[in-house]
C-alpha atoms as a PDB file:
ATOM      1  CA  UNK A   1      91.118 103.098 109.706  1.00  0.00           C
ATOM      2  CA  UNK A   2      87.695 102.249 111.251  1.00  0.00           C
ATOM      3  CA  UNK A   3      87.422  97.860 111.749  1.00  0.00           C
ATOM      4  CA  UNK A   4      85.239  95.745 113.845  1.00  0.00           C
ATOM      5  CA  UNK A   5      87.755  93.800 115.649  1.00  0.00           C
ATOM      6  CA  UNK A   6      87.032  91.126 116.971  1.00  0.00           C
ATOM      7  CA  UNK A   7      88.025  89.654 120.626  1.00  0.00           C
ATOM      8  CA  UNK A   8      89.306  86.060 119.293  1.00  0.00           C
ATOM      9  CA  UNK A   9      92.482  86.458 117.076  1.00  0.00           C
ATOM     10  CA  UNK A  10      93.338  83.239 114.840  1.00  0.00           C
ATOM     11  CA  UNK A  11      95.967  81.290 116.546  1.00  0.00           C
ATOM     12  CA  UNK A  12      99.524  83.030 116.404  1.00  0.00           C
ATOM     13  CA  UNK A  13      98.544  86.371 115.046  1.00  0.00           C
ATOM     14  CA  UNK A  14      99.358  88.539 117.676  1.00  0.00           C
ATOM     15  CA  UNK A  15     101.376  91.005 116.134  1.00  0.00           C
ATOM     16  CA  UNK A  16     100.756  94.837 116.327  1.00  0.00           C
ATOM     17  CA  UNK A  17      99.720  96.320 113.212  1.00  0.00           C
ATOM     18  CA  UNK A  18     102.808  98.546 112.596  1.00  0.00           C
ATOM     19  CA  UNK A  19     105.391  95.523 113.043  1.00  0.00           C
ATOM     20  CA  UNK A  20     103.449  93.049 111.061  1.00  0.00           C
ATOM     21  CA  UNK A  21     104.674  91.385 107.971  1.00  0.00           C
ATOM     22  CA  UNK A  22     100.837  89.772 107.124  1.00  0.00           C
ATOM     23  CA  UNK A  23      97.549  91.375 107.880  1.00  0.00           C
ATOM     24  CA  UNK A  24      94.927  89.196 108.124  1.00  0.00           C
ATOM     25  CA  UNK A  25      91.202  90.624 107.904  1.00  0.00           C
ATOM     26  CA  UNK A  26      87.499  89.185 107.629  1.00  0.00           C
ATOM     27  CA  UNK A  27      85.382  90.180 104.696  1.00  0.00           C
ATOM     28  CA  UNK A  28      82.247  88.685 105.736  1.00  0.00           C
ATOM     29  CA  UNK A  29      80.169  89.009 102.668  1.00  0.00           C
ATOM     30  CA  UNK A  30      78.040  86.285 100.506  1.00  0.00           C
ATOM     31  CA  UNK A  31      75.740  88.760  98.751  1.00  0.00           C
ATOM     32  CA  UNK A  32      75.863  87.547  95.162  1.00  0.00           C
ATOM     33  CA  UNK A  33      76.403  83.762  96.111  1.00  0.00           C
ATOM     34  CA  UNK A  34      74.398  81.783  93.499  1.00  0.00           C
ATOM     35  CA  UNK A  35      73.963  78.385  95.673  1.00  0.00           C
ATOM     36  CA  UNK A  36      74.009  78.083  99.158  1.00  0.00           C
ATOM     37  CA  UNK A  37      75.240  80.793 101.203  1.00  0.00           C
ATOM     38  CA  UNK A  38      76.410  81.196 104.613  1.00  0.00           C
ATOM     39  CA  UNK A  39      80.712  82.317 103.928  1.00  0.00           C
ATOM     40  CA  UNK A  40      79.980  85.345 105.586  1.00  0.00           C
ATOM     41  CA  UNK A  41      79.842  83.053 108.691  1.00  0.00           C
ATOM     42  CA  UNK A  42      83.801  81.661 108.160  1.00  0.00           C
ATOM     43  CA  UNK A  43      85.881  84.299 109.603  1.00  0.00           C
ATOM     44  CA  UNK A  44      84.646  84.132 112.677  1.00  0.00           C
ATOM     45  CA  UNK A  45      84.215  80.489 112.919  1.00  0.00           C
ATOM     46  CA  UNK A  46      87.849  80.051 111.800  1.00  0.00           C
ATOM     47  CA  UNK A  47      89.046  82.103 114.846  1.00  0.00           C
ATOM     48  CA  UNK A  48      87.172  80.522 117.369  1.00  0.00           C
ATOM     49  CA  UNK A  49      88.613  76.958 115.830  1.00  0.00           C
ATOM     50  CA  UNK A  50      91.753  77.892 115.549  1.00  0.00           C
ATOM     51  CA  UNK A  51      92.455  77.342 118.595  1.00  0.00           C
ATOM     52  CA  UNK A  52      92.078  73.655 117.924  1.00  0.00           C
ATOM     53  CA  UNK A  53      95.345  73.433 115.247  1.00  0.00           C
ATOM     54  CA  UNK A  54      99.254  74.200 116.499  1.00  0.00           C
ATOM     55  CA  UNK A  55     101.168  77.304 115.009  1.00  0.00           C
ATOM     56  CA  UNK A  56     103.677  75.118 113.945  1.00  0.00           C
ATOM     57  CA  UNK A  57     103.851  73.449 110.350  1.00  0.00           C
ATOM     58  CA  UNK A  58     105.521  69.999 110.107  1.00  0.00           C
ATOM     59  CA  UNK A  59     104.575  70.575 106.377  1.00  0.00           C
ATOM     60  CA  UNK A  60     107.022  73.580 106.237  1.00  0.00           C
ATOM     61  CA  UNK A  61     108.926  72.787 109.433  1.00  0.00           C
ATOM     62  CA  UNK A  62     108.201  76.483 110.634  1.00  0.00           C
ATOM     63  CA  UNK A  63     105.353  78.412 112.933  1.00  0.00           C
ATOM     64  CA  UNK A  64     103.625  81.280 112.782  1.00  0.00           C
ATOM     65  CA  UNK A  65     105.339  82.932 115.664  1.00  0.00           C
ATOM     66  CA  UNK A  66     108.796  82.866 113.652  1.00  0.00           C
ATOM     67  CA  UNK A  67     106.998  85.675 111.907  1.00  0.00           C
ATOM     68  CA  UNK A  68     104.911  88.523 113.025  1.00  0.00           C
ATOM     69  CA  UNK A  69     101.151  88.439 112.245  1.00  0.00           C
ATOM     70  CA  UNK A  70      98.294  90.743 112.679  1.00  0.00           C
ATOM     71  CA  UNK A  71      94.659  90.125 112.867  1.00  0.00           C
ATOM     72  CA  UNK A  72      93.234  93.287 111.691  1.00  0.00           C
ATOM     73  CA  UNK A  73      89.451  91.898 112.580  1.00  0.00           C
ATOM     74  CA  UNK A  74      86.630  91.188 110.208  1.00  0.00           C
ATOM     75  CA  UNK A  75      85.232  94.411 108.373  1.00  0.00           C
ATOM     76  CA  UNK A  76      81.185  95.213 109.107  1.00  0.00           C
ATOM     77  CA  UNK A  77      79.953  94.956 105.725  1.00  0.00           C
ATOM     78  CA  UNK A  78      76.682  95.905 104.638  1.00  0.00           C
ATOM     79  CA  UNK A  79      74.822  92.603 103.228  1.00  0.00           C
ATOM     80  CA  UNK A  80      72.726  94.235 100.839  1.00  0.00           C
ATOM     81  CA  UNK A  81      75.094  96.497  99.104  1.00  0.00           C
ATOM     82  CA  UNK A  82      77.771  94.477  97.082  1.00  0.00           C
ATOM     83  CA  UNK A  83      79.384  97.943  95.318  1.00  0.00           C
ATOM     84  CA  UNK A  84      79.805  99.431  98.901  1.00  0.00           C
ATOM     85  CA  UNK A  85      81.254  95.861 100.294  1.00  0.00           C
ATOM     86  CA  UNK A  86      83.649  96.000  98.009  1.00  0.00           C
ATOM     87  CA  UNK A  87      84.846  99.069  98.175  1.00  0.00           C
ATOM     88  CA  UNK A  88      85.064  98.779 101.718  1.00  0.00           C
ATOM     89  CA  UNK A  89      87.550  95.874 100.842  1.00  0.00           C
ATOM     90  CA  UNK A  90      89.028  98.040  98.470  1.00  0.00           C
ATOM     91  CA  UNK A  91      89.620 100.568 101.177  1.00  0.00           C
ATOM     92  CA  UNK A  92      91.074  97.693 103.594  1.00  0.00           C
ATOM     93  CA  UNK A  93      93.263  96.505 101.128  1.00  0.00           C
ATOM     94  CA  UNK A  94      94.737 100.030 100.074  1.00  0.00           C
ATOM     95  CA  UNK A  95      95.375 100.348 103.613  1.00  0.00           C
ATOM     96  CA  UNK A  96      97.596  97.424 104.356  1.00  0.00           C
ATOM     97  CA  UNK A  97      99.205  97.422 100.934  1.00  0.00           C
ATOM     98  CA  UNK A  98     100.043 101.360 101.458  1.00  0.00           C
ATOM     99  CA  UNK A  99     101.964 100.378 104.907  1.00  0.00           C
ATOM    100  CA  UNK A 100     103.970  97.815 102.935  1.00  0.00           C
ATOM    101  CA  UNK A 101     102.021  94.944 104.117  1.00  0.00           C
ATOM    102  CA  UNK A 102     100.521  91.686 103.206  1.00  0.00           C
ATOM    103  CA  UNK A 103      97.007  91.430 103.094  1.00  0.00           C
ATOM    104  CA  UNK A 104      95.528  87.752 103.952  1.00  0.00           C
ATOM    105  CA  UNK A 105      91.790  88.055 103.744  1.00  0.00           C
ATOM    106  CA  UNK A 106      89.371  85.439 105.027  1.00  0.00           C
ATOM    107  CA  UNK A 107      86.049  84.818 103.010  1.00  0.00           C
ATOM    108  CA  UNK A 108      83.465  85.496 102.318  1.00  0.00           C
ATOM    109  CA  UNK A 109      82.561  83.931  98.428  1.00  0.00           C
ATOM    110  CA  UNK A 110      84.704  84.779  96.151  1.00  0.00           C
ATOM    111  CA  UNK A 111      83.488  88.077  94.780  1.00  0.00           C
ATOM    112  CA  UNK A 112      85.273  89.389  97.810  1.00  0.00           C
ATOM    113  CA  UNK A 113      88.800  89.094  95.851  1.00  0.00           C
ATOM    114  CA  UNK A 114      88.055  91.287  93.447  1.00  0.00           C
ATOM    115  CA  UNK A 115      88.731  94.303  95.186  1.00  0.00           C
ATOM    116  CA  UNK A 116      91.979  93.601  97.310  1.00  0.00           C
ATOM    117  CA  UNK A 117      93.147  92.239  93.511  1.00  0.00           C
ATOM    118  CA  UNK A 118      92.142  95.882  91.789  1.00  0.00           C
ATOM    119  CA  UNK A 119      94.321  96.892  94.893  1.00  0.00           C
ATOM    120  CA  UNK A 120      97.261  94.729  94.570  1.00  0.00           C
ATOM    121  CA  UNK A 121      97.975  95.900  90.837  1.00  0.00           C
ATOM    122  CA  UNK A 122      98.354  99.921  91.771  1.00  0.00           C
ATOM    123  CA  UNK A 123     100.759  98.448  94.288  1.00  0.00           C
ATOM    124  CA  UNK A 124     102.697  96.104  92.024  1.00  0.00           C
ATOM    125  CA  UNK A 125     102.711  96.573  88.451  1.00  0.00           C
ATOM    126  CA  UNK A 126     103.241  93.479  86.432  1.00  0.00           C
ATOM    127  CA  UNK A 127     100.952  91.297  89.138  1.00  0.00           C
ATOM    128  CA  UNK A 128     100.030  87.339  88.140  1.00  0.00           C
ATOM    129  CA  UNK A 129      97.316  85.904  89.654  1.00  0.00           C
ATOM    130  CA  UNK A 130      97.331  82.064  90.941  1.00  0.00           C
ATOM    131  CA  UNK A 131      93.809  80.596  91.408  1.00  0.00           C
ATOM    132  CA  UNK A 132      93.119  77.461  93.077  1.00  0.00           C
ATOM    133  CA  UNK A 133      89.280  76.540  92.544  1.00  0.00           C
ATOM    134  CA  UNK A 134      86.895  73.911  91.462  1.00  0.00           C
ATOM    135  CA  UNK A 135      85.093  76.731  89.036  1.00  0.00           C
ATOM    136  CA  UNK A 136      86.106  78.850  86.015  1.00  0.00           C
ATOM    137  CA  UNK A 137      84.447  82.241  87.644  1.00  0.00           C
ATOM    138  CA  UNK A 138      85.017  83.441  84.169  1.00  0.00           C
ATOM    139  CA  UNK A 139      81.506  83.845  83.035  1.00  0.00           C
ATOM    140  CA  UNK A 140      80.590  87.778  81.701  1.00  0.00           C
ATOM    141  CA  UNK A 141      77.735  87.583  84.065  1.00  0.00           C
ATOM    142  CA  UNK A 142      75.534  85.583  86.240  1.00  0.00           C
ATOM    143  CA  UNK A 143      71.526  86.519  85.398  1.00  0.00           C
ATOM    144  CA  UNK A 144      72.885  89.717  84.112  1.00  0.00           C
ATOM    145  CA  UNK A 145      74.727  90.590  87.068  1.00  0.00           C
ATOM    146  CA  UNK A 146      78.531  91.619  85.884  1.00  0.00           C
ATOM    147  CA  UNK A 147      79.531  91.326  89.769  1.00  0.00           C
ATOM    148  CA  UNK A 148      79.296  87.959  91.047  1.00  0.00           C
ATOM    149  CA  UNK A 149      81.139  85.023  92.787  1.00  0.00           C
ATOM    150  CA  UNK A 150      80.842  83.443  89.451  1.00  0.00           C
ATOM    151  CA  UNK A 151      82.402  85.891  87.121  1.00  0.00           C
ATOM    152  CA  UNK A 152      85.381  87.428  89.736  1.00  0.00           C
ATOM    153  CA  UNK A 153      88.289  85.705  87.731  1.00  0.00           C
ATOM    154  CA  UNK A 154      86.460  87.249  84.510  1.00  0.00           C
ATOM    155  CA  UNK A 155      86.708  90.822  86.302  1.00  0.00           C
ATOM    156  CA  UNK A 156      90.223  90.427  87.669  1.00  0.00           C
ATOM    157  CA  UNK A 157      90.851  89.633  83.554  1.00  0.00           C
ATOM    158  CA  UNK A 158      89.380  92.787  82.719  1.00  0.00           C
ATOM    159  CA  UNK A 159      91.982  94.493  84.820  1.00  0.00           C
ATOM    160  CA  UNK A 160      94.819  92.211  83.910  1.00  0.00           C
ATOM    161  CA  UNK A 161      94.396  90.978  80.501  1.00  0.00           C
ATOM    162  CA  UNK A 162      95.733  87.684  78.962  1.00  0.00           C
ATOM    163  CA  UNK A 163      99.214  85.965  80.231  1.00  0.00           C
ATOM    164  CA  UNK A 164      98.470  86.788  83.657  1.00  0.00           C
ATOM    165  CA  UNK A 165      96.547  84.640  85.295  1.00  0.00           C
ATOM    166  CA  UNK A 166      96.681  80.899  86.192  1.00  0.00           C
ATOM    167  CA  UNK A 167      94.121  78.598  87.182  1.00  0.00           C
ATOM    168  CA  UNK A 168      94.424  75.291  88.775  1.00  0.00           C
ATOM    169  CA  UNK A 169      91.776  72.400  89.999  1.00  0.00           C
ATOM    170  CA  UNK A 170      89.022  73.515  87.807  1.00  0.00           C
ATOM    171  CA  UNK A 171      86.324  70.999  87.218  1.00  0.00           C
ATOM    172  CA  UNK A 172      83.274  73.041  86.737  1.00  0.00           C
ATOM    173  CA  UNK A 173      81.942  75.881  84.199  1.00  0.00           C
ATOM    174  CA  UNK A 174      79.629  76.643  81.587  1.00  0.00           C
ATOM    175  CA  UNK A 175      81.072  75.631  77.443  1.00  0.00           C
ATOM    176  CA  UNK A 176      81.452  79.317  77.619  1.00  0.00           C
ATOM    177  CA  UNK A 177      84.113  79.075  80.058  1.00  0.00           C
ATOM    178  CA  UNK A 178      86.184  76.591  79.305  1.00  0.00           C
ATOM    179  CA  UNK A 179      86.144  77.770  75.027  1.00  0.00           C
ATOM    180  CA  UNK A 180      87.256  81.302  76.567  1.00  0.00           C
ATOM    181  CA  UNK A 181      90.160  79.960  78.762  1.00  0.00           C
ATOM    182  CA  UNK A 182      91.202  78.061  75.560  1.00  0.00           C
ATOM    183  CA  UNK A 183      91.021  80.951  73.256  1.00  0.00           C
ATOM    184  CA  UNK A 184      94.881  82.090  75.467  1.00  0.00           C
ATOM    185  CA  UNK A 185      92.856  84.513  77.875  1.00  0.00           C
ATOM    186  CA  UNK A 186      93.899  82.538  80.846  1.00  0.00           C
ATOM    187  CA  UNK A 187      95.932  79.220  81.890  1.00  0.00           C
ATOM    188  CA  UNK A 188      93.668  76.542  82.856  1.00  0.00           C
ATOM    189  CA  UNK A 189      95.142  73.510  84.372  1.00  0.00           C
ATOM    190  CA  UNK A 190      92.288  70.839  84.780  1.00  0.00           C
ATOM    191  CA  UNK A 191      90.959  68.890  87.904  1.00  0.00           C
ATOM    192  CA  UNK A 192      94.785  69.151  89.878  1.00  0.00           C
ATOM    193  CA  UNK A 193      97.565  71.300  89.920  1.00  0.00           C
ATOM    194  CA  UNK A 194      99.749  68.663  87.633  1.00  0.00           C
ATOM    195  CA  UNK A 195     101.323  72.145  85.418  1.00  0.00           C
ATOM    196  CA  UNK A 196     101.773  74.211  88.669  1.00  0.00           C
ATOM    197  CA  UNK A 197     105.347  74.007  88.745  1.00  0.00           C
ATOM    198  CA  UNK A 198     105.528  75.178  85.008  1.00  0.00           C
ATOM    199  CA  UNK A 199     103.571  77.851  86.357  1.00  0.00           C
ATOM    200  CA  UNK A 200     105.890  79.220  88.890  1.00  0.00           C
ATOM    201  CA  UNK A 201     109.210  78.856  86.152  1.00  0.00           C
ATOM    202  CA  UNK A 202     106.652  81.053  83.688  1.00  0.00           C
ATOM    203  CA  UNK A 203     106.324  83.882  86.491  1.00  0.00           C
ATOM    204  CA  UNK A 204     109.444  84.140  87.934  1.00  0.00           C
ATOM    205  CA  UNK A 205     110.275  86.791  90.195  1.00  0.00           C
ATOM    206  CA  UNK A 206     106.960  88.609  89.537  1.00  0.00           C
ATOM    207  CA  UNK A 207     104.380  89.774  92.070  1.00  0.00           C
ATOM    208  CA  UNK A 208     101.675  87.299  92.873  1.00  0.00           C
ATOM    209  CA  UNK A 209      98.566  87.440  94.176  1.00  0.00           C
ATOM    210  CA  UNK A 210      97.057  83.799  95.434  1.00  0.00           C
ATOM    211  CA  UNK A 211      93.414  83.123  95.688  1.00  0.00           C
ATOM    212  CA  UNK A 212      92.178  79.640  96.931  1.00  0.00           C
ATOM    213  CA  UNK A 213      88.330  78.514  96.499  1.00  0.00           C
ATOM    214  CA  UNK A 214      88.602  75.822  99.023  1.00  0.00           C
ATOM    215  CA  UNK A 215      85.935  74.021  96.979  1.00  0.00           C
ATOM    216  CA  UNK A 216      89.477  73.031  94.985  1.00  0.00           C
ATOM    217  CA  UNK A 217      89.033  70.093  97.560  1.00  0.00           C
ATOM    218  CA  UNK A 218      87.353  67.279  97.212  1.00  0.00           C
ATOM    219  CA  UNK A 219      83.640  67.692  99.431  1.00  0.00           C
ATOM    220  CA  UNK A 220      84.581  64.510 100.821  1.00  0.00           C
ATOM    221  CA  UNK A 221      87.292  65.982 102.715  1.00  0.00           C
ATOM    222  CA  UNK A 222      85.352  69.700 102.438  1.00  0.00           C
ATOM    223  CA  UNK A 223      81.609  69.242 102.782  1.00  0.00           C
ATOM    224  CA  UNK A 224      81.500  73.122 103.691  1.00  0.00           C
ATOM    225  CA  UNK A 225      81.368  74.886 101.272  1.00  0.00           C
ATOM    226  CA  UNK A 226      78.102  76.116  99.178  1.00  0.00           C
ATOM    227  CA  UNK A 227      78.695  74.546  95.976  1.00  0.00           C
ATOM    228  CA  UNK A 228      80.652  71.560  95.947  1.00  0.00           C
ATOM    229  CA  UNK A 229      82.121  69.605  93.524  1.00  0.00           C
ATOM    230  CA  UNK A 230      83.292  65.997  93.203  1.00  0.00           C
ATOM    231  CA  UNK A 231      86.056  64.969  91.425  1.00  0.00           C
ATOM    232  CA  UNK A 232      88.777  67.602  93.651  1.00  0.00           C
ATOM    233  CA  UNK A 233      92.027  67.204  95.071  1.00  0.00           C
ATOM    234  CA  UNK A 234      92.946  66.352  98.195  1.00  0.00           C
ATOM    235  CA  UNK A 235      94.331  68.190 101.269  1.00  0.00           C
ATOM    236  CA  UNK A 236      98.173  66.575 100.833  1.00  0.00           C
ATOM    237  CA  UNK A 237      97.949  67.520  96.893  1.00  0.00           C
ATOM    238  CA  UNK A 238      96.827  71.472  98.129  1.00  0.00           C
ATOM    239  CA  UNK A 239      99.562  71.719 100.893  1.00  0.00           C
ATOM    240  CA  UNK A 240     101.800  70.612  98.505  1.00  0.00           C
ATOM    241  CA  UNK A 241     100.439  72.877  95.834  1.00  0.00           C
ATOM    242  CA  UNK A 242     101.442  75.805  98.182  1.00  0.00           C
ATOM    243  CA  UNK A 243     104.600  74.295  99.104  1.00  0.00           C
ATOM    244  CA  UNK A 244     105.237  74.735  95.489  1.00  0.00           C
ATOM    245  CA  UNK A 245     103.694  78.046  94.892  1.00  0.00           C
ATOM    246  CA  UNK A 246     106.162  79.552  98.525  1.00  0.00           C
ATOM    247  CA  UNK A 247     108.705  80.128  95.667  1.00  0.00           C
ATOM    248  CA  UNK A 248     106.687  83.038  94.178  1.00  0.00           C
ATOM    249  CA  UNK A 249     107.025  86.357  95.578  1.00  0.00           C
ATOM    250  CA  UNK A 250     103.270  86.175  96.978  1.00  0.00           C
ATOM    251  CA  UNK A 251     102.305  90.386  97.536  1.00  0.00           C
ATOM    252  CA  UNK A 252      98.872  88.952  98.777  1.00  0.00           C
ATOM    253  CA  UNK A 253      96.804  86.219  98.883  1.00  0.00           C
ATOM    254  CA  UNK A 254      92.864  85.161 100.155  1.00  0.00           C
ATOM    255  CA  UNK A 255      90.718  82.019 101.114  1.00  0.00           C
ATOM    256  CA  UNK A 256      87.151  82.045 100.457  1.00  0.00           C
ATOM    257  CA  UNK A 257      83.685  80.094 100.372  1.00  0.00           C
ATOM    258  CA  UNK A 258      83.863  78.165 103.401  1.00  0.00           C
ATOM    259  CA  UNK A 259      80.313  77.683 104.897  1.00  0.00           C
ATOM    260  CA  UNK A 260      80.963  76.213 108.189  1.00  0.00           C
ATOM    261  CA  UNK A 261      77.166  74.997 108.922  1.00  0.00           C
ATOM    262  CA  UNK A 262      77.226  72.528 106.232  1.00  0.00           C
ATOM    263  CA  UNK A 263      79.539  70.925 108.089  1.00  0.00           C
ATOM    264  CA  UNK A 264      78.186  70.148 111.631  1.00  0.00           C
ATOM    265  CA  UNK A 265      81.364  68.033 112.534  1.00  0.00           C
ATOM    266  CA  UNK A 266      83.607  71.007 112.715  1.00  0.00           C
ATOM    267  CA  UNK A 267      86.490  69.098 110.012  1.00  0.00           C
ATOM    268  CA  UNK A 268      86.014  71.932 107.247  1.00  0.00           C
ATOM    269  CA  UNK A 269      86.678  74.829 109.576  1.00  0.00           C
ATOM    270  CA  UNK A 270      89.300  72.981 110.900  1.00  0.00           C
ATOM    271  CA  UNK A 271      90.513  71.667 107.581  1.00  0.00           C
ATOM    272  CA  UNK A 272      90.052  75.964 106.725  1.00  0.00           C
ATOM    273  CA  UNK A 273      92.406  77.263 109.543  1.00  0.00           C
ATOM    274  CA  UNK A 274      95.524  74.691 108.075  1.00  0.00           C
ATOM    275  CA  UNK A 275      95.080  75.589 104.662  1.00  0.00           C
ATOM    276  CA  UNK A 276      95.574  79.374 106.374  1.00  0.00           C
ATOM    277  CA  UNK A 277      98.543  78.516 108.370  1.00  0.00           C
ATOM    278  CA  UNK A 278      99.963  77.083 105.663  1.00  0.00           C
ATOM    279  CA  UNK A 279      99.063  79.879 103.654  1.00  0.00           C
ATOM    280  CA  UNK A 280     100.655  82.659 105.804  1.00  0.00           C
ATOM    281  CA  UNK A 281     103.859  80.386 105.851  1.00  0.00           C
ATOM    282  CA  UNK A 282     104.305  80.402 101.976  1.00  0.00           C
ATOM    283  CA  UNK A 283     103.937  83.832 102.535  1.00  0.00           C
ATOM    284  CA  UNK A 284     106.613  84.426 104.821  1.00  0.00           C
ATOM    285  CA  UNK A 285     109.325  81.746 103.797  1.00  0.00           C
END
């Protein structure tokens, strides 16, 4: 398996590949981003400032050296060929989840999902998907373009069909959207995460598969991102979300469409890199 990896690991994940629990990769890709783009730059910057945060979690009162973590680099994805970034993904994805792994990929907009997702359901039958995002990303298209950041959740539907996916923080869509979610194709909770733990009774012991838009937050405590959107939660009311969401039997999970240079004081990254420790915890737990 052919990766660029890269000489700065995130904080903690230091793990060989064959003894890992979690493989973390990079999929630096922002190809069909519709507003500002500039993910493709997060992976690396979260590395580099990760080294700024601890690897222990007061939040969950553990660290990421209790459990052993690889950082499988960031893949070298073409920019101007979205099919073949994806199914380079795909490809990455199929790999870890063949070794009886989890897969924690780093953003990249959130197109990027859609492949380690199409993954994740050949490896576990039965998978429900828990989004965290300020945006429906159901549309059918964006400008007639069926792949997009703005219609992923729509695609991973296609795969999944109703009852299977739950979405939490939205704020943001076309009528379209929001009449479609309503018609029972998906579980919308609006603006917070206020039905989440009805959520997590409804799935039980299935297979889950987490995806977190960080532009769930608030852009006053996340400016980086490339489209935000007021009205968000906060960073307590998201570390509690996953505190709540470490009782699922998470397979996989991502975090995507942080643009660090919107941000020239660093906090997003930084901000970024706890929501990922936190992440890998609720993972591991």
């Amino acid at each position: 398996m052919n990766n660029n990896v890269l000489s700065t690991k995130f904080l903690g994940c230091d793990s060989d590949f064959s003894s890992a629990e979690i493989v973390i990769f990079g999929a630096p890709y922002d190809g069909t981003t519709t507003f500002r783009p500039g993910t493709r730059f997060a992976p690396s910057a979260m590395r580099i400032d990760s080294i700024g945060i601890e690897t222990y979690s007061p939040y969950f009162d553990a660290d990421i050296t209790d459990f052993t973590v690889n950082d499988f680099g960031d893949l070298d994805l073409p920019f101007g060929s979205p099919k073949k970034a994806l199914s380079m993904i795909s490809e990455t994805a199929e790999y870890i989840f063949s070794n009886n792994k989890k897969p924690l990929m780093i953003g990249g907009e959130h197109l990027v999902s859609l492949p380690a997702i199409q993954q994740a359901v050949k490896k576990y039958p039965g998978l429900k998907i828990i989004h965290f995002d300020a945006h429906t990303d159901l549309r059918q298209d964006y400008l007639g373009e069926a792949l997009s950041h703005s219609s992923v959740i729509r695609r991973v539907w296609d795969i999944l069909g109703d009852n299977s996916i739950w979405q939490f923080g939205i704020r943001s869509g076309t009528r379209e959207e929001f009449y479609w979610s309503r018609e029972g194709h998906t579980s919308m909770c609006l603006h917070n995460f206020d039905t989440l733990g009805t959520a997590v009774e409804e799935i039980g012991g299935s297979p889950v598969y987490l995806t977190i838009d960080l532009d769930v937050l608030d852009p006053s405590n996340f400016p980086g991102t490339g489209t935000p959107e007021a009205g968000g939660v906060s960073f307590a009311q998201l570390i509690a979300a996953l505190k709540t969401v470490s009782k699922l039997n998470i397979i996989g999970a991502d975090i995507v469409e942080l643009s660090p240079h919107y941000d020239h004081s660093g906090a997003s990254t930084a901000l970024a890199c706890k929501v990922l420790r936190e992440v890998l915890l609720a993972m591991s737990i």
